[in-house]
C-alpha atoms as a PDB file:
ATOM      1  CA  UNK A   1      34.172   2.619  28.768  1.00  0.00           C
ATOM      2  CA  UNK A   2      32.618   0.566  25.866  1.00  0.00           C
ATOM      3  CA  UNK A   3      33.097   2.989  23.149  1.00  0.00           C
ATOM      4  CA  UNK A   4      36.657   2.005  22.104  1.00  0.00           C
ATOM      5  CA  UNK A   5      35.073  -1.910  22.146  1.00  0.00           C
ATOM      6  CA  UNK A   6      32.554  -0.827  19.532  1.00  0.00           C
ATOM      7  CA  UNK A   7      34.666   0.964  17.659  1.00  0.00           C
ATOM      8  CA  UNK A   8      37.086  -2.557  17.529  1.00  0.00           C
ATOM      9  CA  UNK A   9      34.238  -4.711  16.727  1.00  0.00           C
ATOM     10  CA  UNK A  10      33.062  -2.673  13.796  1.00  0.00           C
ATOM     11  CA  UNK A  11      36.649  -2.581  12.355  1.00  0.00           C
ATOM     12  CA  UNK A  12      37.088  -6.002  12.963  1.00  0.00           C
ATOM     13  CA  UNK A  13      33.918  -6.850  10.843  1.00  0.00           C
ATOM     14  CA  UNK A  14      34.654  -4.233   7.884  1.00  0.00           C
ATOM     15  CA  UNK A  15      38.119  -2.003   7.931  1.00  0.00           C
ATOM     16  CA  UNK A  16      37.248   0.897   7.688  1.00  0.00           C
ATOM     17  CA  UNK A  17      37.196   4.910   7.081  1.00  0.00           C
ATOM     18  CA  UNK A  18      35.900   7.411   9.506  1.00  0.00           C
ATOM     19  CA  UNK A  19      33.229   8.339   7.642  1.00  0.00           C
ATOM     20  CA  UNK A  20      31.941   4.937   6.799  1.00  0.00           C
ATOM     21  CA  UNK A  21      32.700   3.845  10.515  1.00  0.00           C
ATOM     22  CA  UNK A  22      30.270   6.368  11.654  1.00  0.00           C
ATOM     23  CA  UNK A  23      27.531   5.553   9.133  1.00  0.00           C
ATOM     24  CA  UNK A  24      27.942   2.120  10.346  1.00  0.00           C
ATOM     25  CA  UNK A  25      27.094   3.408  13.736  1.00  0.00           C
ATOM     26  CA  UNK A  26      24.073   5.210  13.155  1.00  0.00           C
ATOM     27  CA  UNK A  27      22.810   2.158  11.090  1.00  0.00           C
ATOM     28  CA  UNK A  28      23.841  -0.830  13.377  1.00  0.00           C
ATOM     29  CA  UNK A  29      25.782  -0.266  16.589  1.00  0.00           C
ATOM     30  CA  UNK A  30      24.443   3.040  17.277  1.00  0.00           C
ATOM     31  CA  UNK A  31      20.629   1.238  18.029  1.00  0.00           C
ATOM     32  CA  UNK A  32      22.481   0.185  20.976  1.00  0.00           C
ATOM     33  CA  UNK A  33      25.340   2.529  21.477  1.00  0.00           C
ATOM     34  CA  UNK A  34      24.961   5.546  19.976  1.00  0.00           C
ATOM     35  CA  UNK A  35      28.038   8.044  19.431  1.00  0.00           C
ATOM     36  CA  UNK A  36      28.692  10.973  17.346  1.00  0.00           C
ATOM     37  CA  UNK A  37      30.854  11.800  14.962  1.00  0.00           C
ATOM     38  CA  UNK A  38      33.380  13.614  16.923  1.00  0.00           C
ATOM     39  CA  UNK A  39      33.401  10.855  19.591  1.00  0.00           C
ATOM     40  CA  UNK A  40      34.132   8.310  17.109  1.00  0.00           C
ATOM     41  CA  UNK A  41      37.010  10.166  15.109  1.00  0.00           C
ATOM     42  CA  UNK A  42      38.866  10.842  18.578  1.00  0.00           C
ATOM     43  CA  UNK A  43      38.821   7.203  19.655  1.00  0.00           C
ATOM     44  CA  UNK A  44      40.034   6.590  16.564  1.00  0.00           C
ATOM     45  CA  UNK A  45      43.075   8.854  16.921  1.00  0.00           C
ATOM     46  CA  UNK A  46      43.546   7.385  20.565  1.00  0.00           C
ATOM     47  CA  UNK A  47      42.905   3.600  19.187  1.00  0.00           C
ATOM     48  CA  UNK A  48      45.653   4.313  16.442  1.00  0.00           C
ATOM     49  CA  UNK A  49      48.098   5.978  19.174  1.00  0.00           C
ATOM     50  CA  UNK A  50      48.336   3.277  21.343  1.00  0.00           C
ATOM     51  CA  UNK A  51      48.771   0.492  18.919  1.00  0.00           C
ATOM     52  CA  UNK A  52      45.489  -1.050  19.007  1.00  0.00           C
ATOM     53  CA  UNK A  53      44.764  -0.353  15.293  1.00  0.00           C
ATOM     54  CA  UNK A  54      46.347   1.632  12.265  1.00  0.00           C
ATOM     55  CA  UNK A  55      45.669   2.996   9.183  1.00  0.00           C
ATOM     56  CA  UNK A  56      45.419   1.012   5.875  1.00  0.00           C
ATOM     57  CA  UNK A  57      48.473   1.965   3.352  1.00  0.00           C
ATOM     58  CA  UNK A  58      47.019   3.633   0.336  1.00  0.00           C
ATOM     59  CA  UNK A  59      47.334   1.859  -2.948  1.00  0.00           C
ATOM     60  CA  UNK A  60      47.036   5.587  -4.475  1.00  0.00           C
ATOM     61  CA  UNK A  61      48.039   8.148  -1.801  1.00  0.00           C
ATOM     62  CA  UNK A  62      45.848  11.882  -3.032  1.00  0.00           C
ATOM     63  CA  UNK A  63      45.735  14.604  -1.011  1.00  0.00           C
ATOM     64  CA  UNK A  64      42.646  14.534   1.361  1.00  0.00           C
ATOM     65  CA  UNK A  65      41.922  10.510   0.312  1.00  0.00           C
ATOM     66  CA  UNK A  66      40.012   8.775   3.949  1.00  0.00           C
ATOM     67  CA  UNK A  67      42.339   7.174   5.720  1.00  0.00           C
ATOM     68  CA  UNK A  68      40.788   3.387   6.334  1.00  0.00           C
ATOM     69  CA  UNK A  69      41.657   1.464   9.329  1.00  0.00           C
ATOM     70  CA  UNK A  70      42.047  -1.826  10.335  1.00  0.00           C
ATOM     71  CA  UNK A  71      42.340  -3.696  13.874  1.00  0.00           C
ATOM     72  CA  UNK A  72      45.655  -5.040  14.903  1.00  0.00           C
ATOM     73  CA  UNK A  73      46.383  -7.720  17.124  1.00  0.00           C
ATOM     74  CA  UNK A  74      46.833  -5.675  20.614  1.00  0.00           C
ATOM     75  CA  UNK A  75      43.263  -4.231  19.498  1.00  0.00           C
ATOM     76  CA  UNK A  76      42.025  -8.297  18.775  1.00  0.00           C
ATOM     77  CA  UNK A  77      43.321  -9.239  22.475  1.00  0.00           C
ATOM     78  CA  UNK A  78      41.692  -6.542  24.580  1.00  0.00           C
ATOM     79  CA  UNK A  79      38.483  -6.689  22.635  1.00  0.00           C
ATOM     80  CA  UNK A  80      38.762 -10.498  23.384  1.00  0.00           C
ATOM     81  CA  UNK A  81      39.833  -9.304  27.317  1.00  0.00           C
ATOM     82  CA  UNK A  82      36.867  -7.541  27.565  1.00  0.00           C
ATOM     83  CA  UNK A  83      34.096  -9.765  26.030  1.00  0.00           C
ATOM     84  CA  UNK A  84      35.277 -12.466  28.574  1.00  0.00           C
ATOM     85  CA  UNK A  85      35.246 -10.327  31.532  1.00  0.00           C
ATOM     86  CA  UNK A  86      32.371 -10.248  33.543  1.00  0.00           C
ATOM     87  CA  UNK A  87      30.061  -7.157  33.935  1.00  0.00           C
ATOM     88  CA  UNK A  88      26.929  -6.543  36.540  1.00  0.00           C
ATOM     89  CA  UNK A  89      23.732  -5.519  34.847  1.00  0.00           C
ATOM     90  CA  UNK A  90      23.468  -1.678  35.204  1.00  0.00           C
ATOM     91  CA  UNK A  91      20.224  -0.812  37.349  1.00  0.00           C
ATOM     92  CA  UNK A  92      17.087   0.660  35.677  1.00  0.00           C
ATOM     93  CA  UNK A  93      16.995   4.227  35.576  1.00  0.00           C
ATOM     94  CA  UNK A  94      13.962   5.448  33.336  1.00  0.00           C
ATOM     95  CA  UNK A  95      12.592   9.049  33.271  1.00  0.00           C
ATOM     96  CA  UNK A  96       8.944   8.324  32.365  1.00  0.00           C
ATOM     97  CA  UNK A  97       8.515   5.742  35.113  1.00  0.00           C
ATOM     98  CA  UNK A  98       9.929   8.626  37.404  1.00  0.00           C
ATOM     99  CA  UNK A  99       7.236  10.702  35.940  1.00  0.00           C
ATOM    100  CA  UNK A 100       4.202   8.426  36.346  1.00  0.00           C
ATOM    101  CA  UNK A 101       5.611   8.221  40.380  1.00  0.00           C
ATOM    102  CA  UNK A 102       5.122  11.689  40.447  1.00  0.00           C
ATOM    103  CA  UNK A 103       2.164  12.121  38.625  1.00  0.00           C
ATOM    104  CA  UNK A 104       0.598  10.290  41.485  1.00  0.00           C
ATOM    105  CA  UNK A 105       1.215  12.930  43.782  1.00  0.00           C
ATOM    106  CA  UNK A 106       1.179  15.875  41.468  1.00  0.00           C
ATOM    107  CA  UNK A 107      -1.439  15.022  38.630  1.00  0.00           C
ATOM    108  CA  UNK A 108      -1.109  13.665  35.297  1.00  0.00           C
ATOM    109  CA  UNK A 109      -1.212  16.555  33.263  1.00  0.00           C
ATOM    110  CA  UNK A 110       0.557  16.564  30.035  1.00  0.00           C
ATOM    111  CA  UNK A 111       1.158  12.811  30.797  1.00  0.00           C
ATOM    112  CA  UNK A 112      -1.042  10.919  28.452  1.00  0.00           C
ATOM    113  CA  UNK A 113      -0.631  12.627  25.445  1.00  0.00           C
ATOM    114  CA  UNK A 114       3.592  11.896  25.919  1.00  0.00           C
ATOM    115  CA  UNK A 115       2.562   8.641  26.546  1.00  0.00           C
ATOM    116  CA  UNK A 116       0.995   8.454  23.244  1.00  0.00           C
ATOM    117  CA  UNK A 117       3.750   9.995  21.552  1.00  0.00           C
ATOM    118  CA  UNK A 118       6.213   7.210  23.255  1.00  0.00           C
ATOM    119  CA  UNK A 119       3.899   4.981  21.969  1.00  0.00           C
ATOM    120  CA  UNK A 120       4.355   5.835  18.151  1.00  0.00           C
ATOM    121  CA  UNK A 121       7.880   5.858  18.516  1.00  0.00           C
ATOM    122  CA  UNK A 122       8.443   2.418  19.953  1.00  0.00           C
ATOM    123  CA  UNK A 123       6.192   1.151  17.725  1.00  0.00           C
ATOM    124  CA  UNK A 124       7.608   2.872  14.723  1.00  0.00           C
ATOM    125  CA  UNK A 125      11.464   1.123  16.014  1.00  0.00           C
ATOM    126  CA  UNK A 126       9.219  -1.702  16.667  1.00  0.00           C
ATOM    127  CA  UNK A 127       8.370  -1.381  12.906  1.00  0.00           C
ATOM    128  CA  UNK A 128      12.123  -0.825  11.337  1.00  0.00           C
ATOM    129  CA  UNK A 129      13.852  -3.266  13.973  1.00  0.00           C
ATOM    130  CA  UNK A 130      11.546  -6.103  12.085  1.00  0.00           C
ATOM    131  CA  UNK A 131      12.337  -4.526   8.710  1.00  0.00           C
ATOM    132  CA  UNK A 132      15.996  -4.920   9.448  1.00  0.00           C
ATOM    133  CA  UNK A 133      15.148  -8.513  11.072  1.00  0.00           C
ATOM    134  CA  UNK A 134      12.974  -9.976   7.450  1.00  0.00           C
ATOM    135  CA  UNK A 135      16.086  -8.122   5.053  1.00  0.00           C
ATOM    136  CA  UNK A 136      19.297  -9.069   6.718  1.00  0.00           C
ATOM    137  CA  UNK A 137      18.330 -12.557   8.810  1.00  0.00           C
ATOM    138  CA  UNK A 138      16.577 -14.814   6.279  1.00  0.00           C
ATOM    139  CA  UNK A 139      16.298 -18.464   7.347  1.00  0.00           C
ATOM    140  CA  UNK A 140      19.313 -19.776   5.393  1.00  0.00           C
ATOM    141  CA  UNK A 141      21.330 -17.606   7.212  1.00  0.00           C
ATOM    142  CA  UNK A 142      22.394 -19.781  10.375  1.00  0.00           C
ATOM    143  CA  UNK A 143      26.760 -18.981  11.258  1.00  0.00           C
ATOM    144  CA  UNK A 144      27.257 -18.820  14.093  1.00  0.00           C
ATOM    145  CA  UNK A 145      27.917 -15.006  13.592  1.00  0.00           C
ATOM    146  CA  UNK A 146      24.896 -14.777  12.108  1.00  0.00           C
ATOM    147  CA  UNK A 147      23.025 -15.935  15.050  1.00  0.00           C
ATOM    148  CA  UNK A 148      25.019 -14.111  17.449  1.00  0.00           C
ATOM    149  CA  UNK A 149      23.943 -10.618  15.653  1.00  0.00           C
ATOM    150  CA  UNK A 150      20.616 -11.849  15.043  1.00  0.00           C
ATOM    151  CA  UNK A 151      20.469 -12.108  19.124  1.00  0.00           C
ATOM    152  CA  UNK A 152      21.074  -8.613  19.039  1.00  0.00           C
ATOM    153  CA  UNK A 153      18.782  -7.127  16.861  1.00  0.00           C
ATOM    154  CA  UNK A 154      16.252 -10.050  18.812  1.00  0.00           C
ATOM    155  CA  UNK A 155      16.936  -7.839  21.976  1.00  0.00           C
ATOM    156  CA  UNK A 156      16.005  -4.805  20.434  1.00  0.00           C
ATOM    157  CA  UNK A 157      12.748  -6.212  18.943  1.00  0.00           C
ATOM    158  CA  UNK A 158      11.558  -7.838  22.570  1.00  0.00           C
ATOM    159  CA  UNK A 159      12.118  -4.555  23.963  1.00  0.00           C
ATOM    160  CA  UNK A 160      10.268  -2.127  21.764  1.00  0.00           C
ATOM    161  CA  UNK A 161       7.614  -4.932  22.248  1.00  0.00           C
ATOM    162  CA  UNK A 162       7.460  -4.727  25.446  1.00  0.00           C
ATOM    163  CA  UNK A 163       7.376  -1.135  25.300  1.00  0.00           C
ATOM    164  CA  UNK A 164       4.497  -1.032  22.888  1.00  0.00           C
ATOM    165  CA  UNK A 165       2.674  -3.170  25.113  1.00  0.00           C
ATOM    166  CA  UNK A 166       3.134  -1.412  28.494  1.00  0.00           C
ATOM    167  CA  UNK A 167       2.074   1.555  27.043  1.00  0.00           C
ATOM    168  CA  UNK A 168      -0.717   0.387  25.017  1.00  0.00           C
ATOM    169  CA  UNK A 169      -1.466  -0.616  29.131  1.00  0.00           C
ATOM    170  CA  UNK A 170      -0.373   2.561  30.851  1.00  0.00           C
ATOM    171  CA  UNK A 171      -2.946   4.276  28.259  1.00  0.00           C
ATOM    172  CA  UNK A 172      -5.910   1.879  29.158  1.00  0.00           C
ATOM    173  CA  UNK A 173      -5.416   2.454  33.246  1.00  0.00           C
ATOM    174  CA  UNK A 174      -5.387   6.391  32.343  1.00  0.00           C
ATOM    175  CA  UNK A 175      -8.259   6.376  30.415  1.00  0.00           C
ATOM    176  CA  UNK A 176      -9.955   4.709  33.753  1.00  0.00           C
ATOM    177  CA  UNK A 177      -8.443   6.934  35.860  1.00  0.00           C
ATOM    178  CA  UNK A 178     -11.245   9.662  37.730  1.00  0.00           C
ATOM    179  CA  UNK A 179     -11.628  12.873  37.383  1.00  0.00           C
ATOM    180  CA  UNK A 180      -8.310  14.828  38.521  1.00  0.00           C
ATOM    181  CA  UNK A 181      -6.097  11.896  37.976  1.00  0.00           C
ATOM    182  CA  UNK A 182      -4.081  11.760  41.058  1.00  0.00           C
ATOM    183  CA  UNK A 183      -2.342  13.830  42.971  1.00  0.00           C
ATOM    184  CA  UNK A 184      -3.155  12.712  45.800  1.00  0.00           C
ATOM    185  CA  UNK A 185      -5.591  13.944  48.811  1.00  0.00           C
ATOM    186  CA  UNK A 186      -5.753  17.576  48.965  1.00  0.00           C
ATOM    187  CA  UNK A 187      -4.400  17.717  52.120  1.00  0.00           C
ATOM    188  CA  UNK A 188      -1.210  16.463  51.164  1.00  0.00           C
ATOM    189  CA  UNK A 189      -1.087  13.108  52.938  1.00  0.00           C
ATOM    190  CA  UNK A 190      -0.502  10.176  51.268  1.00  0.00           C
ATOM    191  CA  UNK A 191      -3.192   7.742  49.622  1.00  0.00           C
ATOM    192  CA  UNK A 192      -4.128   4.329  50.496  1.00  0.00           C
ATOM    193  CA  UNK A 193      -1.725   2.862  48.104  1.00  0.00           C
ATOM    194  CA  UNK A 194       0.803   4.098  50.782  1.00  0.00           C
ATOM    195  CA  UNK A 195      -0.983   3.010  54.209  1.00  0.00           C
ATOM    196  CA  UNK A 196       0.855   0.174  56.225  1.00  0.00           C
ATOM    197  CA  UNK A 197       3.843   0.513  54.325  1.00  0.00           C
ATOM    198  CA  UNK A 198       6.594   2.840  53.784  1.00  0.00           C
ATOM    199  CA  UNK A 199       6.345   3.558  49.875  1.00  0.00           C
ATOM    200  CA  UNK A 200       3.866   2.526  47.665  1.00  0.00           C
ATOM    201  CA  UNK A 201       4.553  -0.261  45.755  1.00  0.00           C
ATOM    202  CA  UNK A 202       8.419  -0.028  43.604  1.00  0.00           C
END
């Protein structure tokens, strides 16, 4: 349950108000853990009820002014708790690879043109991921909190490249593919990628 952690980190960087928290989110955090607005605003409310942050005292109270929150120290300590604790990599679990499995036994119809259209969007993230990278990392900028968030955004950029690569790939092999494009034999049976061996390949 990570949500309440992002949520503590973001606070911890900026105090905040709802609103701005969740702008935050779909402008930072959310490129790696997205939430919406109604998922944010009730950890907030559960965050605030059990001590682990609290609303900012208004210099001006006015009727319907944001309430702004800041972290307190329970909500320092278990955000520290979990940061040190040790987590096991979650396995892979990715649709299109599913897909191109069972295109092999079912045809790739419909396939390649996705493929393309995966392709524009990774490269487009690809494309605002190194925006992001050139405005808010410039050389000079080397604290260790810096470099720490800089690893971040670094994550995202190696991924959409590799993504933009394997697919620039996956759309070479299909335009080499024969006629029919899998499927498989017509009677059903399994092709040679499958002979000696119990499944074919991962």
């Amino acid at each position: 349950m990570s949500l309440p952690h992002a949520i503590l980190t973001a606070l911890l960087e900026k105090p905040s108000s709802g609103l701005e928290l969740t702008r935050r989110f779909d402008k930072s955090i959310g490129y790696f853990w997205s939430a919406t607005h109604q998922q944010i605003y009730r950890e907030l409310g559960r965050l605030e009820a059990e001590g682990s942050i609290r609303t900012l005292p208004s210099e001006q109270p006015a009727r319907g002014q944001k309430k702004r929150y800041e972290v307190l120290p329970a909500g320092r300590a278990e955000l520290a708790r979990w940061t040190a604790a040790a987590q096991e990599p979650k396995p892979q679990r990715d649709v299109l690879l599913l897909r191109l499995r069972a295109a092999a036994v079912v045809g790739t119809a419909g396939l390649e043109a996705d493929l393309r259209r995966h392709l524009e969007l990774h490269e487009r993230q690809l494309a605002e991921y190194q925006e992001i990278e050139k405005r808010d990392f410039p050389a000079h900028r080397d604290t260790p909190q810096d470099r720490l968030r800089h690893l971040v955004l670094r994550a995202g950029i190696d991924l959409e490249t590799f993504w933009t690569q394997w697919l620039t790939h996956a759309l070479t092999e299909f335009a080499e593919l024969p006629e029919g494009r899998g499927g498989g034999d017509a009677d059903g049976e399994r092709g040679d990628g499958d002979a000696g061996r119990g499944e074919g390949g991962p």
